[in-house]
C-alpha atoms as a PDB file:
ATOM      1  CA  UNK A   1     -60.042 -33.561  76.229  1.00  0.00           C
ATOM      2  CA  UNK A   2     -57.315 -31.042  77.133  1.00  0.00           C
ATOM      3  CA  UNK A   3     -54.720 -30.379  74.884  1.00  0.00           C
ATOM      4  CA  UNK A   4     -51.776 -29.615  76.037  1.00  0.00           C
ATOM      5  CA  UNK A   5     -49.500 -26.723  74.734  1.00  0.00           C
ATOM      6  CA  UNK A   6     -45.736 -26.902  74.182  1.00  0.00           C
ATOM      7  CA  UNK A   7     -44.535 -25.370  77.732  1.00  0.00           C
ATOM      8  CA  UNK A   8     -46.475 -27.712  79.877  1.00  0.00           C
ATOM      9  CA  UNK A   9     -45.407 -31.103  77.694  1.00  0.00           C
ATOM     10  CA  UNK A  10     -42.206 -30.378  77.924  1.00  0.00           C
ATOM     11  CA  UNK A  11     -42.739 -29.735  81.941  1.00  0.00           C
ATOM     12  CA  UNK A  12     -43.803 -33.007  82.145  1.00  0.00           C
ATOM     13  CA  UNK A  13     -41.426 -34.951  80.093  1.00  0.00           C
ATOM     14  CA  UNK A  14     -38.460 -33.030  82.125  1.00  0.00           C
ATOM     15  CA  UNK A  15     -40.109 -34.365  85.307  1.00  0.00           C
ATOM     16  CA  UNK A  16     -40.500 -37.940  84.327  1.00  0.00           C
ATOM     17  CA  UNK A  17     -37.106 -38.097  82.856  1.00  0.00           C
ATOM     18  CA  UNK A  18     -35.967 -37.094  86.008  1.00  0.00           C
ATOM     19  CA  UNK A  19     -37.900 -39.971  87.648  1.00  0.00           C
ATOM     20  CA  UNK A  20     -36.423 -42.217  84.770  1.00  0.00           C
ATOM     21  CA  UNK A  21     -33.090 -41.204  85.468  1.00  0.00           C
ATOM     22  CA  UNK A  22     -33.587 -42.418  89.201  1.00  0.00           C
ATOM     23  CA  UNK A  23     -35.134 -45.518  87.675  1.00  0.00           C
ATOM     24  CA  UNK A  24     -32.146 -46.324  85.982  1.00  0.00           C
ATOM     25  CA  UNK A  25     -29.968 -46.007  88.709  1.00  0.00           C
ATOM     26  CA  UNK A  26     -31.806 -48.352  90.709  1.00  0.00           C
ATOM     27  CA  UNK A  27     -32.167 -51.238  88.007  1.00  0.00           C
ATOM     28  CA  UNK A  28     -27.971 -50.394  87.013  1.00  0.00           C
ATOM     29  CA  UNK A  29     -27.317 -51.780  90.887  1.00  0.00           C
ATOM     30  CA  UNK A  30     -29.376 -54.335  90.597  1.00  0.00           C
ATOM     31  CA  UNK A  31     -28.169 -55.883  87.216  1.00  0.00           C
ATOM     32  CA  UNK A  32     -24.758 -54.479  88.147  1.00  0.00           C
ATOM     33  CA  UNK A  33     -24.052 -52.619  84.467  1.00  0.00           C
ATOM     34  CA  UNK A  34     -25.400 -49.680  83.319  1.00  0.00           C
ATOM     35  CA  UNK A  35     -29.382 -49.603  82.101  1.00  0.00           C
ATOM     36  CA  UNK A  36     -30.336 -46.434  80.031  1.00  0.00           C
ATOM     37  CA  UNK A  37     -33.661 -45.359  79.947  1.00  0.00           C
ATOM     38  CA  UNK A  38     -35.218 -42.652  77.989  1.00  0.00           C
ATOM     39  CA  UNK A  39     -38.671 -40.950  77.563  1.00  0.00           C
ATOM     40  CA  UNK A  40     -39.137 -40.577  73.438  1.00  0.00           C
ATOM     41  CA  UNK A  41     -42.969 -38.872  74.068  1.00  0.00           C
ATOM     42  CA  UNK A  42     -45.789 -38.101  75.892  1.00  0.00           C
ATOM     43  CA  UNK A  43     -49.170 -38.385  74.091  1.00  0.00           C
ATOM     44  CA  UNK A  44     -52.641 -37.790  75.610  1.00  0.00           C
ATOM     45  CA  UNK A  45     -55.061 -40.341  73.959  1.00  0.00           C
ATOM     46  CA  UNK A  46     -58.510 -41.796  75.043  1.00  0.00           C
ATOM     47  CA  UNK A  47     -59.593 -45.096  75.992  1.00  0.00           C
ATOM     48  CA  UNK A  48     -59.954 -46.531  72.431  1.00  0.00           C
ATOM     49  CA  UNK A  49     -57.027 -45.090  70.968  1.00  0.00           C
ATOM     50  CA  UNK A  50     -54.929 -46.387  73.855  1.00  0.00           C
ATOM     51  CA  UNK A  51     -55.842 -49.925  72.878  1.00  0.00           C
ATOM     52  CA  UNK A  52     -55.408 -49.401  69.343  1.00  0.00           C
ATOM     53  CA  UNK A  53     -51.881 -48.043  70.220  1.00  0.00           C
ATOM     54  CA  UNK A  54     -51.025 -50.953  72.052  1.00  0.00           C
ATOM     55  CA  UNK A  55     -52.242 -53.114  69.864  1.00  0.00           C
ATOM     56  CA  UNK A  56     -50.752 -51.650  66.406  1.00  0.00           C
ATOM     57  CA  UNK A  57     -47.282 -54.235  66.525  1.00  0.00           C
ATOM     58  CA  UNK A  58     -49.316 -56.800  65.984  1.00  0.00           C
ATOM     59  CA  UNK A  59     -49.364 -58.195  69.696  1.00  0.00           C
ATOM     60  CA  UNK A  60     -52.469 -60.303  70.642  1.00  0.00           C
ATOM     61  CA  UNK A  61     -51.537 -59.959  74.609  1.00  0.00           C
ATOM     62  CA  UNK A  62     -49.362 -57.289  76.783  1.00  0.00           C
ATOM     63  CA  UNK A  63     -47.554 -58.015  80.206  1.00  0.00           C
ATOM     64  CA  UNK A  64     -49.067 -54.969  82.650  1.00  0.00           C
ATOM     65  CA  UNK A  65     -47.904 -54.085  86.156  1.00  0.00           C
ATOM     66  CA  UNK A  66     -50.050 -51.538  87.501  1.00  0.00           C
ATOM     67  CA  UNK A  67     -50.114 -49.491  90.619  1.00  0.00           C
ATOM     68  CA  UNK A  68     -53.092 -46.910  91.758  1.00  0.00           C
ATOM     69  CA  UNK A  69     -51.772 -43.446  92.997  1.00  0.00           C
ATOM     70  CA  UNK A  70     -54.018 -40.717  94.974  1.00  0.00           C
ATOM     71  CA  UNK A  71     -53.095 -37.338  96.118  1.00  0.00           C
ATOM     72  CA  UNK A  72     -52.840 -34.104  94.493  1.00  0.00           C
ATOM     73  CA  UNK A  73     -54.343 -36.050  91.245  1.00  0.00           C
ATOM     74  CA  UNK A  74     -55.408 -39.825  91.357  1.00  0.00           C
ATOM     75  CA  UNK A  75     -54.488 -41.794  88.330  1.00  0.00           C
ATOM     76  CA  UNK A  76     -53.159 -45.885  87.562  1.00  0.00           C
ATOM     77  CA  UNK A  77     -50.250 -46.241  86.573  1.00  0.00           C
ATOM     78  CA  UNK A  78     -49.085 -49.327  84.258  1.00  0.00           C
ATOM     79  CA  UNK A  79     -45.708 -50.678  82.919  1.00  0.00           C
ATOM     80  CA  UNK A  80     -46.749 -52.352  79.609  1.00  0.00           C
ATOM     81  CA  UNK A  81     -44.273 -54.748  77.724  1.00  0.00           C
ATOM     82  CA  UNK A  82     -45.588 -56.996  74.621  1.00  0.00           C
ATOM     83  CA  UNK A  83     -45.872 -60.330  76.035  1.00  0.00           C
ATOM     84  CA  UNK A  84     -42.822 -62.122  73.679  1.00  0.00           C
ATOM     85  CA  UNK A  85     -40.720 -59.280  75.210  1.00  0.00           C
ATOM     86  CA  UNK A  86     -41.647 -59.750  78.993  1.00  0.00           C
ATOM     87  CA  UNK A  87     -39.298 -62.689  79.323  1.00  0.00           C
ATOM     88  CA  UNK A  88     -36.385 -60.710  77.475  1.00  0.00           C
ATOM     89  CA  UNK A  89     -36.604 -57.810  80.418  1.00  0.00           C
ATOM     90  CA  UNK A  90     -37.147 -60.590  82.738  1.00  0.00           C
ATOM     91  CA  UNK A  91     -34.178 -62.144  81.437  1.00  0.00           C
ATOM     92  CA  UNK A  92     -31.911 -59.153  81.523  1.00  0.00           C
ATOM     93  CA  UNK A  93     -33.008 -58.333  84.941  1.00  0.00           C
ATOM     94  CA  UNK A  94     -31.805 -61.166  86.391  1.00  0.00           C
ATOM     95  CA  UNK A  95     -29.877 -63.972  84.823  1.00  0.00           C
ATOM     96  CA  UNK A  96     -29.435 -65.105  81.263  1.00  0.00           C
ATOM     97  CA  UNK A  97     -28.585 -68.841  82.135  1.00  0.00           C
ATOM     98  CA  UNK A  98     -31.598 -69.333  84.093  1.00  0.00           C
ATOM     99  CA  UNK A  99     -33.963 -71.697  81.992  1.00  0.00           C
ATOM    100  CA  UNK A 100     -37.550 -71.141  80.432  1.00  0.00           C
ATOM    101  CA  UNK A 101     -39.140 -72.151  82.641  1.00  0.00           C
ATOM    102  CA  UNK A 102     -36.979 -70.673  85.536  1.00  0.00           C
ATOM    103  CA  UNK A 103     -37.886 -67.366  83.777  1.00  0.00           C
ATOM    104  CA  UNK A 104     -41.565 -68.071  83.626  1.00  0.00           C
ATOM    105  CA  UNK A 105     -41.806 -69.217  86.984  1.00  0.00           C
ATOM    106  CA  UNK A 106     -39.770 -65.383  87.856  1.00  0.00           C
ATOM    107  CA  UNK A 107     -41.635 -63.104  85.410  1.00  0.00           C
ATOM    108  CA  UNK A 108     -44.625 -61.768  87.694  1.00  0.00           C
ATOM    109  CA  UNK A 109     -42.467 -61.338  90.953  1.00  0.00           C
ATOM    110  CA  UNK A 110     -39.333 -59.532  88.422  1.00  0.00           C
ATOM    111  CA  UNK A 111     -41.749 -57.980  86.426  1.00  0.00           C
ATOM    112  CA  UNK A 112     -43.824 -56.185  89.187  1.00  0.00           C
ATOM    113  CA  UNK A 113     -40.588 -55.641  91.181  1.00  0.00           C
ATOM    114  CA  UNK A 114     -39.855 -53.553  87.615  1.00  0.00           C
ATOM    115  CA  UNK A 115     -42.711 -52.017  87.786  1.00  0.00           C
ATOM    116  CA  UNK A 116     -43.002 -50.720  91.196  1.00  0.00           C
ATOM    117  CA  UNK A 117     -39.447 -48.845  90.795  1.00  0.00           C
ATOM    118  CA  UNK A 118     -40.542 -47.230  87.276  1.00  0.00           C
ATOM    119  CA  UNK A 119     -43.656 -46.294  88.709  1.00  0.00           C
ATOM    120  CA  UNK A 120     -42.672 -45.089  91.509  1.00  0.00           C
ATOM    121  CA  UNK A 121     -39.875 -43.397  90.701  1.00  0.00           C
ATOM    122  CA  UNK A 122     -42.025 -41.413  87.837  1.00  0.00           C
ATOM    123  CA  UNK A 123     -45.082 -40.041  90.460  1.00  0.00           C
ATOM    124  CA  UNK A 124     -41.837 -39.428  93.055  1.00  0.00           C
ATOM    125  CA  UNK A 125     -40.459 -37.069  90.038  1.00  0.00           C
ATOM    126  CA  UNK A 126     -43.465 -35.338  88.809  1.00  0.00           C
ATOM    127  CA  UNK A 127     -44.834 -34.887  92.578  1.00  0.00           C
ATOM    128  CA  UNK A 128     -41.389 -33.388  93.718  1.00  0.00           C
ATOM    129  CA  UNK A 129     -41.094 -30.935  90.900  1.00  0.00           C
ATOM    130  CA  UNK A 130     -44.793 -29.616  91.586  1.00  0.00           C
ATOM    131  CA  UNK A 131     -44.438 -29.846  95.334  1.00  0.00           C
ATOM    132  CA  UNK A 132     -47.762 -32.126  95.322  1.00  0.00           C
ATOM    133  CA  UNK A 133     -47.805 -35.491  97.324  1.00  0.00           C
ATOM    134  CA  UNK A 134     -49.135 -38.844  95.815  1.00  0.00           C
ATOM    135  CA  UNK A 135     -49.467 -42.265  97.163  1.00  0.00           C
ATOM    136  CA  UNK A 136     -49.282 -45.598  95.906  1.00  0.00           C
ATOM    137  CA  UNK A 137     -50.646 -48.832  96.143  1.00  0.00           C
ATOM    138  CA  UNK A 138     -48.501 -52.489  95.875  1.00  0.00           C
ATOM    139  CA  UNK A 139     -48.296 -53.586  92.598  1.00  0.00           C
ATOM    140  CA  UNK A 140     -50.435 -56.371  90.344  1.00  0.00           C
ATOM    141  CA  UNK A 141     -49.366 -58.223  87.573  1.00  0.00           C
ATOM    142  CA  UNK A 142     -51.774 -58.747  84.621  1.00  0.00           C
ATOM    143  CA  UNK A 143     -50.985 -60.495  81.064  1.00  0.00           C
ATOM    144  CA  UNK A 144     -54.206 -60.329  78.463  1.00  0.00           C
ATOM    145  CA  UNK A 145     -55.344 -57.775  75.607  1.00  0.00           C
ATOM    146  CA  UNK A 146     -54.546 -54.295  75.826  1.00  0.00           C
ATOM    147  CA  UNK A 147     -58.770 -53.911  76.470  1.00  0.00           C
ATOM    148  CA  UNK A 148     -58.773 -57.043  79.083  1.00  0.00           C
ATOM    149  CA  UNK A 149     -55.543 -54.953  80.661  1.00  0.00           C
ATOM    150  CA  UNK A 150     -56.691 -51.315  80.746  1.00  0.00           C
ATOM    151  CA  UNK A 151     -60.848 -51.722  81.222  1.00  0.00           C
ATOM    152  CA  UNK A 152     -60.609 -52.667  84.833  1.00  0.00           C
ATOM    153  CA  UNK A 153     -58.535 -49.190  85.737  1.00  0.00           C
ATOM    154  CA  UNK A 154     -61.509 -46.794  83.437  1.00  0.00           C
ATOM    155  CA  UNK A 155     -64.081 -44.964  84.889  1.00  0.00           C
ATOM    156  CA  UNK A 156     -65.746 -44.645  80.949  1.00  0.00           C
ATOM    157  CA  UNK A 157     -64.203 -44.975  77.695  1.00  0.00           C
ATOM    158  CA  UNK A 158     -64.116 -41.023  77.980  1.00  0.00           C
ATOM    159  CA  UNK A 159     -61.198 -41.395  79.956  1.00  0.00           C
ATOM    160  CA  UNK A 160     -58.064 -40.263  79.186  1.00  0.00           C
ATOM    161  CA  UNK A 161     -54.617 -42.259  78.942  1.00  0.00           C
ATOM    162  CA  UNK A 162     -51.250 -40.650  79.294  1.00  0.00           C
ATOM    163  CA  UNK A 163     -48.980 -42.655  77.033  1.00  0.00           C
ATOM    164  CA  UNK A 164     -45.329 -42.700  77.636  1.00  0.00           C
ATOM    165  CA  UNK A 165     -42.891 -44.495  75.600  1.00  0.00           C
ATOM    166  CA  UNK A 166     -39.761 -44.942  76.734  1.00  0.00           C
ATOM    167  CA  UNK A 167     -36.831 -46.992  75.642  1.00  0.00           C
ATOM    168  CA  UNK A 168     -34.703 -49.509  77.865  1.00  0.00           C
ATOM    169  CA  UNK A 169     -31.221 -50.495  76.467  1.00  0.00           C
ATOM    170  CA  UNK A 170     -28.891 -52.853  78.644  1.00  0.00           C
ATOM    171  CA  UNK A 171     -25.174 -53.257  77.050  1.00  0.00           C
ATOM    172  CA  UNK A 172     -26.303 -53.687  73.456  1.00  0.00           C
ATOM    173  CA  UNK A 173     -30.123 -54.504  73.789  1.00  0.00           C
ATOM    174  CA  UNK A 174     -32.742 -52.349  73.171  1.00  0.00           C
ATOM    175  CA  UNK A 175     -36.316 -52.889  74.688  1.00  0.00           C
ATOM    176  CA  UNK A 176     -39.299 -50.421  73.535  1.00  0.00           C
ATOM    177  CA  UNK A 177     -42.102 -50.313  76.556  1.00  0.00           C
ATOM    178  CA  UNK A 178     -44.908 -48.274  77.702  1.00  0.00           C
ATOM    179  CA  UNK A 179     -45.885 -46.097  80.961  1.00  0.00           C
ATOM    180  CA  UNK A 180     -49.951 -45.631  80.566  1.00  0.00           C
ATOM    181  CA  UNK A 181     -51.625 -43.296  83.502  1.00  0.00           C
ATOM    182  CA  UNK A 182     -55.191 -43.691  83.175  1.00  0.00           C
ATOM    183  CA  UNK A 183     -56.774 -40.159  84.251  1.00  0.00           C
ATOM    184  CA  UNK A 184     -60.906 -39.588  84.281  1.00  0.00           C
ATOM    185  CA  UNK A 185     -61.827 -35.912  83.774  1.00  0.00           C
ATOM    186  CA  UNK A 186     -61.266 -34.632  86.885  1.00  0.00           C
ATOM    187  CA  UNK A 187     -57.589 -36.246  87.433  1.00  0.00           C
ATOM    188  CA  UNK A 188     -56.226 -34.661  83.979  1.00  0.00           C
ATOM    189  CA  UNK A 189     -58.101 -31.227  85.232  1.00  0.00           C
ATOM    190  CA  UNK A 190     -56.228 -31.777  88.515  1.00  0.00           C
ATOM    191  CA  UNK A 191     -52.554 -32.711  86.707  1.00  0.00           C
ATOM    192  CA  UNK A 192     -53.439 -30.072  84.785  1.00  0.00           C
ATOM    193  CA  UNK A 193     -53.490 -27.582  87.856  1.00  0.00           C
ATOM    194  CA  UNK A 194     -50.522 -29.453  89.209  1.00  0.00           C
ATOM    195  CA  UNK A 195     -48.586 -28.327  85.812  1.00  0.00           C
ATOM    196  CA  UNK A 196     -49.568 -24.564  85.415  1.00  0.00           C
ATOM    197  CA  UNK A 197     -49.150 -23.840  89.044  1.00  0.00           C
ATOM    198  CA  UNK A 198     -45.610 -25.237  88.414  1.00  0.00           C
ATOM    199  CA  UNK A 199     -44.624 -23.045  85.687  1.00  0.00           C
ATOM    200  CA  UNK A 200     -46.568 -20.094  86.917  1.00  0.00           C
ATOM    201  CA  UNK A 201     -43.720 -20.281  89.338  1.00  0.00           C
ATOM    202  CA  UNK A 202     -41.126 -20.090  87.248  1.00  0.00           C
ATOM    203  CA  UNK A 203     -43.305 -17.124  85.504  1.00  0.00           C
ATOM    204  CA  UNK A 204     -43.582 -18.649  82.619  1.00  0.00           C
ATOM    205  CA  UNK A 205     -47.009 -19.791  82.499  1.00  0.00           C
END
């Protein structure tokens, strides 16, 4: 598995704050206030250690929207909340007075409607900054164990997962989530390229 060194982690977490920033934007006008978003890491882990990850706060299910991407690398890409806080960003999204089950009956249309614009804006970002072009497929909701939620989008359990963790605050309210890109061998080679053709531009790789 590669191991990225400092200059091309901190390319990538200056292009997907970038593509947070425009997420942010877009989810202020909708809730009409400002949303903050943030990008605390980015951590390269495999299969295994992706679902250990996810499942280290105790959670015995996670709320997924996922979206497939193909282009100048091919990856999925998933917005991961623990289930008990799917409703809360659900909730802050649209309307506090709705009811439970108003909510409930809300969540996968709000949540993938999330999803598609955090997605999206993050391959927009990192595609733009290394002039490479990527595609994306609609979005699909999935609630179940981290393994029941990642397994259908591996090739082997070989494969790597780019973990982002990224923090949503709304007024006072702070929700912790996760961006996962799940990357075989030859995607991460092919990001990889992406990245050091990138700052061999700038002539600094």
């Amino acid at each position: 598995m590669h191991k990225l060194n400092e200059l091309q982690q901190d390319a990538l977490i200056e292009a997907f704050n970038v593509g947070i920033g425009q997420a942010a934007a877009s989810l202020s006008a909708i809730v009409r206030e400002t949303v903050r978003l943030s990008v605390l890491s980015v951590q390269f882990v495999q299969f295994l250690e992706a679902c250990r990850q996810l499942n280290s706060g105790g959670e015995a299910r996670i709320c997924a929207v996922s979206q497939e991407f193909t282009g100048s690398f091919s990856a999925t890409g998933l917005l991961i909340f623990p289930e008990r806080q799917s409703l809360e960003v659900v909730r802050l999204m649209l309307n506090e007075s709705l009811s439970l089950q108003e909510l409930t009956d809300l969540e996968q249309d709000a949540m993938s409607e999330i999803g598609n614009i955090l997605l999206n804006a993050c391959t927009s970002a990192v595609a733009s900054l290394f002039s490479s072009h990527l595609t994306s497929s609609l979005p699909t909701y999935s609630l179940g164990t981290p393994e029941d939620v990642l397994q259908p989008h591996a090739h082997t359990q070989d494969d790597v997962v780019m973990l982002l963790h990224i923090d949503l605050i709304l007024e006072e309210r702070q929700l912790s989530g996760i961006i996962a890109f799940m990357l075989n061998g030859l995607a991460l080679d092919q990001l990889v390229d992406q990245v050091d053709h990138y700052l061999a531009s700038l002539n600094l790789g």
